[in-house]
Every structure is written in C-alpha cells, then in structure tokens.
C-alpha atoms as a PDB file:
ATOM      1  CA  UNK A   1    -100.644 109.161 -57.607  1.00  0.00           C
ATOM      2  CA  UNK A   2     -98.019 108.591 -55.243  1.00  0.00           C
ATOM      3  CA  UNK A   3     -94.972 111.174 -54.790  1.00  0.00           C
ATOM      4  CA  UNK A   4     -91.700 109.292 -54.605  1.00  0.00           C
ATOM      5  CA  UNK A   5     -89.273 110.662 -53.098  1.00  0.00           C
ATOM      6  CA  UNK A   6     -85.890 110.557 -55.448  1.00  0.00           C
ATOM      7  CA  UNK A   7     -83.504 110.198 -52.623  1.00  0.00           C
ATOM      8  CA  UNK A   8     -85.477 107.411 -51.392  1.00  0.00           C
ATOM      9  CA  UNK A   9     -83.425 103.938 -50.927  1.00  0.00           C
ATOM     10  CA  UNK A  10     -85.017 100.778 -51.669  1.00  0.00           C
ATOM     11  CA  UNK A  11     -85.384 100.342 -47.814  1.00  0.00           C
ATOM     12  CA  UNK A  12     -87.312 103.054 -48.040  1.00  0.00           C
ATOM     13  CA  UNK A  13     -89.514 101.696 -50.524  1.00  0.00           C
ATOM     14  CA  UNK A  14     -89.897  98.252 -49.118  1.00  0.00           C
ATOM     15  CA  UNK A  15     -90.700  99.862 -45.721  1.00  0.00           C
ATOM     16  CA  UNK A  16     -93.166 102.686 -47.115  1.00  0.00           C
ATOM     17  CA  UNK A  17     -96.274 102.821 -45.580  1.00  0.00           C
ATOM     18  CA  UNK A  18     -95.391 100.705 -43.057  1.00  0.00           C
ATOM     19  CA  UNK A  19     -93.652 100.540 -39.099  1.00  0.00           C
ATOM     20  CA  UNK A  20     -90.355 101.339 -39.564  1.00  0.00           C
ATOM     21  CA  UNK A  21     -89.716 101.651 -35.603  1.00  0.00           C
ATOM     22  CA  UNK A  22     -90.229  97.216 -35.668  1.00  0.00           C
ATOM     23  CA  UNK A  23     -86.879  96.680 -35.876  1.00  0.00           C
ATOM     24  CA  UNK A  24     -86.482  95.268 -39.255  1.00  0.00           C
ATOM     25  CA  UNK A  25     -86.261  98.391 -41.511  1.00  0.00           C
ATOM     26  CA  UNK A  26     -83.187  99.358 -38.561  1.00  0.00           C
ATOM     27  CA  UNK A  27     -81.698  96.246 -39.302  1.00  0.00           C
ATOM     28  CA  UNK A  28     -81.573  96.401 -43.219  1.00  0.00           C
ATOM     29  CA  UNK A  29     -80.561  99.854 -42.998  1.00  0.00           C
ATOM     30  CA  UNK A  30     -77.425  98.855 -40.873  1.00  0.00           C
ATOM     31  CA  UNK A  31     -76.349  95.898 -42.653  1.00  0.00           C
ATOM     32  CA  UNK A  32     -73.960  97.251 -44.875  1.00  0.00           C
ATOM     33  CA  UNK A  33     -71.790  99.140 -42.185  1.00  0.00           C
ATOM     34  CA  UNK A  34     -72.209  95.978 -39.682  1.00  0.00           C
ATOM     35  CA  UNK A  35     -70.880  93.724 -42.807  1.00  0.00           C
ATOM     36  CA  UNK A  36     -67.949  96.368 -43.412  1.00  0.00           C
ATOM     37  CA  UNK A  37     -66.915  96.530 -39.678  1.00  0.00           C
ATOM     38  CA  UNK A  38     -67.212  92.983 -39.203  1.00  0.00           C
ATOM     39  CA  UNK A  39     -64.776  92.315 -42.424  1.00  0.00           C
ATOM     40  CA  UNK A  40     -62.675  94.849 -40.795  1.00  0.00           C
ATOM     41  CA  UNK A  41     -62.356  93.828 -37.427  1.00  0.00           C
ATOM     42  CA  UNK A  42     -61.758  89.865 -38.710  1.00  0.00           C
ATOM     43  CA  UNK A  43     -58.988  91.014 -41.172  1.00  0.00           C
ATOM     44  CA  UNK A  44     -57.304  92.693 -37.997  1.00  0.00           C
ATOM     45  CA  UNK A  45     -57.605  89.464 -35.715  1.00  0.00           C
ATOM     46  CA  UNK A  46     -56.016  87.995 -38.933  1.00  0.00           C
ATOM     47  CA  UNK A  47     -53.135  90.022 -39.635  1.00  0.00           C
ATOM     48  CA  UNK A  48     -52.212  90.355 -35.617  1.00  0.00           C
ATOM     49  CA  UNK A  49     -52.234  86.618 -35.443  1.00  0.00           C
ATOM     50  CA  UNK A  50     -49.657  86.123 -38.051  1.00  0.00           C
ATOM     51  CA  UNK A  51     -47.511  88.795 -37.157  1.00  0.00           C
ATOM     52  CA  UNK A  52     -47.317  88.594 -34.295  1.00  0.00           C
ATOM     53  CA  UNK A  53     -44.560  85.970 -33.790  1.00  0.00           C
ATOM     54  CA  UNK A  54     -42.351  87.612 -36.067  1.00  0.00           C
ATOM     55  CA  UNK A  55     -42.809  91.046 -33.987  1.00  0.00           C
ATOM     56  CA  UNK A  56     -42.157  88.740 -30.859  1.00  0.00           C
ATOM     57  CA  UNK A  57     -39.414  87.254 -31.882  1.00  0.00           C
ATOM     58  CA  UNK A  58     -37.612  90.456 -33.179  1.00  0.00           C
ATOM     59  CA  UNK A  59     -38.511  92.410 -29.731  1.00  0.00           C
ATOM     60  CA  UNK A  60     -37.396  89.293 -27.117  1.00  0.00           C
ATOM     61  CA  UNK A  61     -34.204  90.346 -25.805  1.00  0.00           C
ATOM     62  CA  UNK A  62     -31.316  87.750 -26.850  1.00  0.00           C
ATOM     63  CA  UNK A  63     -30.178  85.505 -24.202  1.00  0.00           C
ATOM     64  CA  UNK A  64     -25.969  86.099 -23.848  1.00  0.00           C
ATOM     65  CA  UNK A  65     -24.666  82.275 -24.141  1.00  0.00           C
ATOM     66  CA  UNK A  66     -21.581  81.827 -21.739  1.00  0.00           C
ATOM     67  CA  UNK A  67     -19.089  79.317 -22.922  1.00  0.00           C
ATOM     68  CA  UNK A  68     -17.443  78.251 -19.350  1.00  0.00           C
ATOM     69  CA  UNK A  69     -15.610  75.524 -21.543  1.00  0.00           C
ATOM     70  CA  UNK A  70     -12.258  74.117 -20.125  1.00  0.00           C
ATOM     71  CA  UNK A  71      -9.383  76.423 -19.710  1.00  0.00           C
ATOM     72  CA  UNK A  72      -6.406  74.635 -20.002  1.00  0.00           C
ATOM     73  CA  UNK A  73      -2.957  76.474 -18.393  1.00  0.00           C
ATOM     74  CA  UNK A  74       0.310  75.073 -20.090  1.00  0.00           C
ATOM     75  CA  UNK A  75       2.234  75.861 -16.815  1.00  0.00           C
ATOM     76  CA  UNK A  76       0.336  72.413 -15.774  1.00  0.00           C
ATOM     77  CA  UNK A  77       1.956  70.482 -18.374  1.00  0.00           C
ATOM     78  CA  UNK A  78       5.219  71.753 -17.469  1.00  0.00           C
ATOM     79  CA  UNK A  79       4.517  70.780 -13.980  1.00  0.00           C
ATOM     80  CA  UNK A  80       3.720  66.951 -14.864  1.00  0.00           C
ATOM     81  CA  UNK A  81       6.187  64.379 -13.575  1.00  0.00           C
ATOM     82  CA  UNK A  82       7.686  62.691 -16.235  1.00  0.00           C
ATOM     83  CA  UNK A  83       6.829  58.833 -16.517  1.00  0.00           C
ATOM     84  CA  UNK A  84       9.095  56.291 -14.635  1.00  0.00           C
ATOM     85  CA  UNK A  85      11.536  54.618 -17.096  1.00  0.00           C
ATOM     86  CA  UNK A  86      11.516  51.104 -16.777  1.00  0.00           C
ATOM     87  CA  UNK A  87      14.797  49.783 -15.733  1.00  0.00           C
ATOM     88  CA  UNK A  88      15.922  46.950 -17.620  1.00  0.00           C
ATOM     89  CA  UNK A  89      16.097  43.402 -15.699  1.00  0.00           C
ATOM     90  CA  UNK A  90      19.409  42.089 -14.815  1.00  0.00           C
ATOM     91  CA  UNK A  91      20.649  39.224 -16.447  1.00  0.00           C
ATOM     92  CA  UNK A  92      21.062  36.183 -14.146  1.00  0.00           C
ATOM     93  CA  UNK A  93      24.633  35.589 -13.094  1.00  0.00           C
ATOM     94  CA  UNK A  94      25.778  32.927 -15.570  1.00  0.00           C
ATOM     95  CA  UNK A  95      26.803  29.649 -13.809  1.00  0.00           C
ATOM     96  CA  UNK A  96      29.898  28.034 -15.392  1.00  0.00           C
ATOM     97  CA  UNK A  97      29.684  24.362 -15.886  1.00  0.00           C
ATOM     98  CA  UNK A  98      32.055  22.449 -13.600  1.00  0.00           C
ATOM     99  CA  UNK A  99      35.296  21.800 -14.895  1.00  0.00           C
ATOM    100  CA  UNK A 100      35.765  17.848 -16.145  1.00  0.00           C
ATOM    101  CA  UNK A 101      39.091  15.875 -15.965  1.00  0.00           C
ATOM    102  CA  UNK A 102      40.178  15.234 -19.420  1.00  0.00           C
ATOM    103  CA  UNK A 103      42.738  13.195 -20.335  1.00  0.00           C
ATOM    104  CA  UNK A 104      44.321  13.414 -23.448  1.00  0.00           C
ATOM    105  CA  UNK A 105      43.589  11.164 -26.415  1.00  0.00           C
ATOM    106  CA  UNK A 106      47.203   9.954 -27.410  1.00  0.00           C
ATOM    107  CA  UNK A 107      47.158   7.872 -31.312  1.00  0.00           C
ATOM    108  CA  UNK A 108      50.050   5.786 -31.437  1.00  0.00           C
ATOM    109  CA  UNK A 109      52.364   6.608 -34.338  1.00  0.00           C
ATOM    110  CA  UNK A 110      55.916   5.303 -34.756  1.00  0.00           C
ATOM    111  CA  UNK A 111      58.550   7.781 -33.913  1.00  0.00           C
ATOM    112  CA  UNK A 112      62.274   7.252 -34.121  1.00  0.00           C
ATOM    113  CA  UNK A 113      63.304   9.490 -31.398  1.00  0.00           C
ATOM    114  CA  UNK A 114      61.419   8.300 -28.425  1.00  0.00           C
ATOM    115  CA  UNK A 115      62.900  11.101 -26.122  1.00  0.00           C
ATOM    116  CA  UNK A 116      59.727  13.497 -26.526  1.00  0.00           C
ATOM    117  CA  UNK A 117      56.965  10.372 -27.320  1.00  0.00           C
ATOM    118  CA  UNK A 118      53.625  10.818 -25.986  1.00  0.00           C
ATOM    119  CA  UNK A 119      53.126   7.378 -24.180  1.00  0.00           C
ATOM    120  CA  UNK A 120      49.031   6.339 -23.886  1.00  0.00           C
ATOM    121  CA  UNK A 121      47.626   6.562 -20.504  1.00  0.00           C
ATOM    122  CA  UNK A 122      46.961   3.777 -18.773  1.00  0.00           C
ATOM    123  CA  UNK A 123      43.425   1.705 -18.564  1.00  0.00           C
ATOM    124  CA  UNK A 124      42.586   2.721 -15.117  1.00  0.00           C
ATOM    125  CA  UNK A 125      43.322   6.556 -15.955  1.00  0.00           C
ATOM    126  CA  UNK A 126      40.541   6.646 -18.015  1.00  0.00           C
ATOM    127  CA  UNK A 127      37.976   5.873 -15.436  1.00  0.00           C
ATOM    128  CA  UNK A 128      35.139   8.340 -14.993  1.00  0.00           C
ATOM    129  CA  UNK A 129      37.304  10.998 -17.354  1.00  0.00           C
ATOM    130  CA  UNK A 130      36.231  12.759 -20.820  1.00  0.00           C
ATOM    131  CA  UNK A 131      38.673  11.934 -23.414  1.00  0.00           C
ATOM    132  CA  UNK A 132      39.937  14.916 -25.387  1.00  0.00           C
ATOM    133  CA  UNK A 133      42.747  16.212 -27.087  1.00  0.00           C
ATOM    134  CA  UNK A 134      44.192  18.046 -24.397  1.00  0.00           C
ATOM    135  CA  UNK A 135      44.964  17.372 -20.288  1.00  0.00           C
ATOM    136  CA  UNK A 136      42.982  18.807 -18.050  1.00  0.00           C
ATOM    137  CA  UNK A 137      42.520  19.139 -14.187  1.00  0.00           C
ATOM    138  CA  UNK A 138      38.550  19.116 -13.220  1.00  0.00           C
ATOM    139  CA  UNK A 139      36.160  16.867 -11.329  1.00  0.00           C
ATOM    140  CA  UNK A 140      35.265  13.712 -12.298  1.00  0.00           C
ATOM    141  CA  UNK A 141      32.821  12.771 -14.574  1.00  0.00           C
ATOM    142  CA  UNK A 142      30.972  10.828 -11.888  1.00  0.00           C
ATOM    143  CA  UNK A 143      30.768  13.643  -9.694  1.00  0.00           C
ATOM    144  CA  UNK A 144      28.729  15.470 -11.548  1.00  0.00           C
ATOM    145  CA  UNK A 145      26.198  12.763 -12.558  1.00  0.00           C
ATOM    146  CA  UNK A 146      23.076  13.424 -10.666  1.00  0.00           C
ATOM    147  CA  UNK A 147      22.318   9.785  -9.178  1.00  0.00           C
ATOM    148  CA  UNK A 148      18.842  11.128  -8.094  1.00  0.00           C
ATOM    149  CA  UNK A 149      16.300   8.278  -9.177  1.00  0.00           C
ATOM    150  CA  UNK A 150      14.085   9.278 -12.033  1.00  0.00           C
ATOM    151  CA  UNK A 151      10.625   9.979 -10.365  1.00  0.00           C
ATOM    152  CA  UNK A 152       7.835   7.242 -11.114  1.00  0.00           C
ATOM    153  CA  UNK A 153       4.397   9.009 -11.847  1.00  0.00           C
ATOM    154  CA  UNK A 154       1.938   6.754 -11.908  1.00  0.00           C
ATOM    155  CA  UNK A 155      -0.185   6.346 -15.118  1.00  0.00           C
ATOM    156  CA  UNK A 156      -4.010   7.599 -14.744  1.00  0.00           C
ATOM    157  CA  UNK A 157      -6.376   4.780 -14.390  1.00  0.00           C
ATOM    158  CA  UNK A 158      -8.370   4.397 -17.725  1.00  0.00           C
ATOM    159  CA  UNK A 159     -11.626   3.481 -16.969  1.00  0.00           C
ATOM    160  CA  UNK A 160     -13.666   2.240 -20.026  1.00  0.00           C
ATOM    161  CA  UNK A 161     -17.307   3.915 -19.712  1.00  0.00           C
ATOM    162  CA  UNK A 162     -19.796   1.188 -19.507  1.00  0.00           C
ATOM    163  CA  UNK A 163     -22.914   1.466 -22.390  1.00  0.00           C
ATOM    164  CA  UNK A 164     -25.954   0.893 -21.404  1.00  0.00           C
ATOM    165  CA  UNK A 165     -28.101  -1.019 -24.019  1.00  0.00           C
ATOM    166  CA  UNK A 166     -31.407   0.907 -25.076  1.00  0.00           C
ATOM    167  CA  UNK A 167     -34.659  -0.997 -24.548  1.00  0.00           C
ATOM    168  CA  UNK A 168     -37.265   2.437 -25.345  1.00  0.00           C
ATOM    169  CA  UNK A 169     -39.675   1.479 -27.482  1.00  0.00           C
ATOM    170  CA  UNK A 170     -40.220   3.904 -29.780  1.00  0.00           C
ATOM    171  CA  UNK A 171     -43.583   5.184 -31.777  1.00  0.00           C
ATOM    172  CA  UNK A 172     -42.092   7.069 -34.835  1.00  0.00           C
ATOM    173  CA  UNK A 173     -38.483   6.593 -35.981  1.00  0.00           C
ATOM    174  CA  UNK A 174     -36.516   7.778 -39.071  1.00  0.00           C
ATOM    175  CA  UNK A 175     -37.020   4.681 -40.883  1.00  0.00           C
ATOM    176  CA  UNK A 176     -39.969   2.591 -39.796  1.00  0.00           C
ATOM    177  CA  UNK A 177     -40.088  -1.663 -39.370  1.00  0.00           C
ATOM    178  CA  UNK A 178     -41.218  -3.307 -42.397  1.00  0.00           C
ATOM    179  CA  UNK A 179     -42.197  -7.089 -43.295  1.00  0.00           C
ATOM    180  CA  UNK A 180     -39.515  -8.344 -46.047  1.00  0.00           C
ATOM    181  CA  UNK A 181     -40.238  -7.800 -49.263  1.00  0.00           C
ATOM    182  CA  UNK A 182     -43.259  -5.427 -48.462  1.00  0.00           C
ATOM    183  CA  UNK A 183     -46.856  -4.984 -47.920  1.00  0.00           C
ATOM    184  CA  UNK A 184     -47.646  -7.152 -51.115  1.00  0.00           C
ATOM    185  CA  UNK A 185     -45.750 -10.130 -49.364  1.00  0.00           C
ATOM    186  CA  UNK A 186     -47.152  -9.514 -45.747  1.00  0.00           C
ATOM    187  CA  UNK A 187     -50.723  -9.735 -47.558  1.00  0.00           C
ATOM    188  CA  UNK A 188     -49.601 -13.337 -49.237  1.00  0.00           C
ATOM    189  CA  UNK A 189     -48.330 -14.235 -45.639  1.00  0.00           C
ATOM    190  CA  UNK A 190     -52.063 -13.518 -44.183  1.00  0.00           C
ATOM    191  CA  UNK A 191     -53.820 -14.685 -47.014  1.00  0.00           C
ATOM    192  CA  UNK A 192     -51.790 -17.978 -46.714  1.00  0.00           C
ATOM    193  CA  UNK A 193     -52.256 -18.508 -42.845  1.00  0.00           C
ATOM    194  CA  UNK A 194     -55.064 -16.513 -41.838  1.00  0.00           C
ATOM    195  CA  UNK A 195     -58.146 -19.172 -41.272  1.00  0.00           C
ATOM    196  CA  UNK A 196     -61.712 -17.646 -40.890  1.00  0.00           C
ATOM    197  CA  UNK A 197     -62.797 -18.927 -37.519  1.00  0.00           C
ATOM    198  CA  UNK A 198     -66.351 -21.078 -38.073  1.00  0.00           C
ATOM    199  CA  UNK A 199     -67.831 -19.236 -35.339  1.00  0.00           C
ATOM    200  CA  UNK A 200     -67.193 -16.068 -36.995  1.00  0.00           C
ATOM    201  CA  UNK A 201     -68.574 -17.594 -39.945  1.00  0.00           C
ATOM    202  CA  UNK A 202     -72.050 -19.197 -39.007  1.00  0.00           C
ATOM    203  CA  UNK A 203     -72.463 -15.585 -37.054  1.00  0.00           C
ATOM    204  CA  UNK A 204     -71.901 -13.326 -40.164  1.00  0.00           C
ATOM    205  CA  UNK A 205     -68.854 -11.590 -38.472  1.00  0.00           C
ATOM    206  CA  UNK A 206     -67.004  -9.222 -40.902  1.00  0.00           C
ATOM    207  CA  UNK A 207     -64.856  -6.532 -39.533  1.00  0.00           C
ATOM    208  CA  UNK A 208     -61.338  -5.523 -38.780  1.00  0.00           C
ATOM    209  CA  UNK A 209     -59.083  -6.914 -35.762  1.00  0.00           C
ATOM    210  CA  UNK A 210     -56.441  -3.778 -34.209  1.00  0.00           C
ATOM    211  CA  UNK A 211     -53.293  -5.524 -33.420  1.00  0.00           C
ATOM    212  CA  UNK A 212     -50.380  -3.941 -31.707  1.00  0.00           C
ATOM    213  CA  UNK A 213     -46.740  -5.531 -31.197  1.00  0.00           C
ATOM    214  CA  UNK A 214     -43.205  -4.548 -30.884  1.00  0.00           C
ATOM    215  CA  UNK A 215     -40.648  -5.181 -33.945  1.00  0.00           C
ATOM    216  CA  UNK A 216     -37.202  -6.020 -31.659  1.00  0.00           C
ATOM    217  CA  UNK A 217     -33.794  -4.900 -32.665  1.00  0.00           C
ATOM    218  CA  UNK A 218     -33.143  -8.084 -34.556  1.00  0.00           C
ATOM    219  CA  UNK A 219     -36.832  -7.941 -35.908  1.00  0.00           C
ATOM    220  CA  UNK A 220     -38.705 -10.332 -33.925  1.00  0.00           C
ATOM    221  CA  UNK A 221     -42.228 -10.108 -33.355  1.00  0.00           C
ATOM    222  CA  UNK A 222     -43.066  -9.511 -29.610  1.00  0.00           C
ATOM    223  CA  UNK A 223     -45.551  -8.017 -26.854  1.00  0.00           C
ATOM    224  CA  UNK A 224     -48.668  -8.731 -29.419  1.00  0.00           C
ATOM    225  CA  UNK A 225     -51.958  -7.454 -28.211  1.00  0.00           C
ATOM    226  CA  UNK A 226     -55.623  -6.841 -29.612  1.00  0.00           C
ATOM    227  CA  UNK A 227     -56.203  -3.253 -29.259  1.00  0.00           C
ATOM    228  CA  UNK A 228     -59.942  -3.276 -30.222  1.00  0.00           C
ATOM    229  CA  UNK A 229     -61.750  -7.011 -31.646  1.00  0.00           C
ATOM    230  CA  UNK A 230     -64.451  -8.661 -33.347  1.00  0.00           C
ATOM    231  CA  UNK A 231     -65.043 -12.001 -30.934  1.00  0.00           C
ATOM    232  CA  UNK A 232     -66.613 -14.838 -32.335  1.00  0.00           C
ATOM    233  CA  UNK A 233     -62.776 -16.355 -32.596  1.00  0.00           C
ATOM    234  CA  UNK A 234     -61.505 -13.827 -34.783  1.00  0.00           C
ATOM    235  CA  UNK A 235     -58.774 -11.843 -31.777  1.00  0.00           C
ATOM    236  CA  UNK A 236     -57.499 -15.417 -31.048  1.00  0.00           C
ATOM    237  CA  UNK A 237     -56.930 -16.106 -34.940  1.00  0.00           C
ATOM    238  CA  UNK A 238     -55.155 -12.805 -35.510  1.00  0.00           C
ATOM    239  CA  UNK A 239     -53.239 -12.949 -32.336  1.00  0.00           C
ATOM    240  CA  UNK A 240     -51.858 -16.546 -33.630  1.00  0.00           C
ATOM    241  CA  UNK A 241     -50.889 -15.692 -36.993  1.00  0.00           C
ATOM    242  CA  UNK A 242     -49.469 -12.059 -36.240  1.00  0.00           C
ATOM    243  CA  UNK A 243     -47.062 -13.963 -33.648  1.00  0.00           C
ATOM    244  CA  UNK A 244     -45.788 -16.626 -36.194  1.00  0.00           C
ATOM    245  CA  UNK A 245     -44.843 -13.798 -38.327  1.00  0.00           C
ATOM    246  CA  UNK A 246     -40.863 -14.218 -39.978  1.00  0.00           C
ATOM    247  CA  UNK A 247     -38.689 -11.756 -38.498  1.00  0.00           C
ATOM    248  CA  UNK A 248     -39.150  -7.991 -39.954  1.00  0.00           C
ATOM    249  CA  UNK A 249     -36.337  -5.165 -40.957  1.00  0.00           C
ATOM    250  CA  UNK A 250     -35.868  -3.853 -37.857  1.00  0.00           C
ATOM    251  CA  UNK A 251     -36.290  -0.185 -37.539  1.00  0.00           C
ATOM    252  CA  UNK A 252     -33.063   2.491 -36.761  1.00  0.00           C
ATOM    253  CA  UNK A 253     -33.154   5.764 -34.906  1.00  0.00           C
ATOM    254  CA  UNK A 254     -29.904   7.419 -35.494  1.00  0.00           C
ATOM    255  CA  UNK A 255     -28.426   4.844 -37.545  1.00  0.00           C
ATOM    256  CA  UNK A 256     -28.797   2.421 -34.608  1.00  0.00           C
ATOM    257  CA  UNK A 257     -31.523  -0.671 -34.432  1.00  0.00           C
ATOM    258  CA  UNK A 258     -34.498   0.201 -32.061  1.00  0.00           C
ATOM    259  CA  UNK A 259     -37.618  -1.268 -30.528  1.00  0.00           C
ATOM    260  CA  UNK A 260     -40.725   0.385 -32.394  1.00  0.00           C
ATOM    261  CA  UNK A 261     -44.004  -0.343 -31.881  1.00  0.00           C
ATOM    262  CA  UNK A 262     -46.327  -1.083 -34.455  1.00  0.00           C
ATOM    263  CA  UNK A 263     -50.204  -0.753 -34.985  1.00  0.00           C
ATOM    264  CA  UNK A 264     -52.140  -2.264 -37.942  1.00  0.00           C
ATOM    265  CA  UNK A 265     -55.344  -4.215 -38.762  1.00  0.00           C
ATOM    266  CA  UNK A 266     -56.549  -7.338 -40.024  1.00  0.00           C
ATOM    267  CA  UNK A 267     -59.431  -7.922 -41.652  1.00  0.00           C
ATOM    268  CA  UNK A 268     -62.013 -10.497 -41.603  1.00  0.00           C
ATOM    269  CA  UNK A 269     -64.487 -10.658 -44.665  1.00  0.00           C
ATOM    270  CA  UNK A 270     -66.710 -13.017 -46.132  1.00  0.00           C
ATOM    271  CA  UNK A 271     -67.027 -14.490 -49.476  1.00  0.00           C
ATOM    272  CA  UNK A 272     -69.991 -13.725 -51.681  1.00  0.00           C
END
C-alpha cells in the first residue's frame, strides 16, 4: 500500500514516482504565480496607458497667451486734420443780352385835343427795330443777327451691302425635297416611263440602279449621276427618266430655298 502524503498537491501526484528535476513538474508548479504576475503586470501597462494623458495634461505647465492687439491712443484722433471742405463753384458771370431799339407801337384812336397825340412812326423807323409798347435806345436788330452761314455736314454715304446668292448644296436640311404629291405619285411617274431595256431583259438582269441628283432652288432636276449600276442598258434608262422628272418642292434651310442633294434607287425587276 502506498502512503500518501495529505499535504501532497495534485502535482505531486501526477509527478510521483517520477523526474521531477525535467522541467515539467517546475513548470506546473509555477503556473499559477506566472498567470497572476502576468495579469498583474498587463493590468498596469493598461491603467498607465490611459492615464496617462490626463496626468500629462494636468502636470504641462500652461502656456501665458499675450494679446499684443492694437492699442489705439485718442490723442491721435485729436491730432487728425480735419477734411477739406469743398468750396462751392462760382456761378458764371451772367451776360446781359444786348439792348434792342424798340420803337413804340402807337394804335391810332381819335382824340379831340391833338396837343399831347401820339403820332405813328414813320415806315422807315421801323427798319431792323422790335416793336413794343415802349421807346427804347439799343442796337439794332440786325446787329445782333449772327450772319455766320449755317455749316453743311455732309450726309454719310449709305452703302447697300451686296448679298451674295447661296449655291451649297446641302445633304440634310430641315425640310427635305419631295416629288409633288408624294412617293405614291413618283412611283406612277416611273411605272409610267420607266421601259425595261431588252438587253437587260434577254440577260435576266434584275437589280437596283443608285441615282444621285441635285433638287435646285426652284426644284429642277440637275447634276444626275449613277452612283453604283446594273449595265445591260439599265444606268442609261434610269439616267433618262430621272432627268425628265417634273420639277420637285424644293427644299428650305432656314426658311430659305436650297440646293440638296438627293440619293435614291430604281429598280429593275422582271415579270413572272
């Protein structure tokens, strides 16, 4: 039987009969003090790290803030010089207007004492005078006529801008040529004239002609070209009947009639 010793921890136990100087039975019998310092020693490191700031913040010495600012002295504003007063302008000497003979206006009215009668001056008194109701002694009126000529300015030449007519063809406009009365009457119109060359037609040709051409201000046809053919007679057929066309609608750019050029096909089919 063995004897146990009551004291004994369970380190003991585990390690009974067996080399405790291996290391392991030192390390399990220190593990509980190494955990407590360890748990120690980490809630320090914690604690200094958050107090810290505060502790700094209460021991930095405060910095003294010096407000220079302006000083202002009110001796200085006594000192300014007051601001010049503006002098009013003198009115321009006033120029009387020359004095002007007058001779007075007399109405003749019968009087019987003819003692103190106010006789009418005579015709050649009344030469270059004003006639008033009083006498006066001043210059004549034709001394004070200015007789300077009136100064001719010559009218500014009006020259009458010269417009140049517009000959771009254009591509794309706001509203577009079109045959009158529409694509269902342009179809009657090659229906009517077209004529399947025979050439075409002993060889089997089917296919479509590209024309091009311009539609002119006043809607004639002109400039007509085959863009891509057929042969066998069918670009000389469709070049003859697209330029005996009627006139079109021309088209307008702007509100104004312009030279657009137009694209489309014809086509040459056979009848089953």
């Amino acid at each position: 039987m063995t004897n146990t010793n009551v004291n004994a921890t369970l380190d003991d136990l585990v390690f009974e009969h067996r080399n405790k100087d291996y290391g392991a039975y030192e390390l399990r019998k220190t593990y509980s003090k190494n955990i407590t310092r360890a748990f120690w020693i980490g809630t320090s490191v914690f604690l200094i790290g958050i107090t810290a700031p505060t502790i700094y913040a209460k021991l930095k010495p405060k910095e003294k803030i010096v407000d220079e600012g302006v000083i202002l002295n009110l001796k200085d504003f006594n000192e300014l010089p007051e601001p010049p007063v503006e002098q009013p302008k003198p009115e321009p000497p006033k120029t009387e207007a020359p004095k002007v003979e007058i001779v007075k206006y007399v109405v003749p009215e019968p009087v019987e004492n003819t003692e103190n009668e106010e006789v009418m001056p005579e015709q050649d008194k009344l030469v270059d005078v004003q006639i008033g109701s009083i006498n006066q002694e001043g210059n004549k009126t034709e001394s004070i006529i200015d007789d300077t000529p009136p100064v001719e300015v010559a009218s500014p030449e009006v020259k009458i801008a010269e417009v140049k007519e517009d000959n771009t063809i254009f591509t794309a406009v706001e509203m577009q040529p079109s045959f009158v009365g529409g694509l269902s009457e342009f179809y009657k119109f090659l229906n009517k004239n077209l004529k399947y060359p025979s050439a075409a037609q002993r060889a089997n040709t089917e296919g479509k002609v590209y024309m091009s051409f311009v539609v002119e201000k006043d809607g004639s046809i002109s400039d007509v070209n085959v863009l891509k053919g057929i042969g066998f007679g069918c670009d000389e057929e469709a070049l003859r009947v697209i330029r005996m066309m009627p006139k079109w609608i021309a088209g307008q750019q702007n509100g104004r009639n312009v030279r657009v050029k137009f694209t489309m096909p014809v086509t040459f089919k056979l009848s089953e």
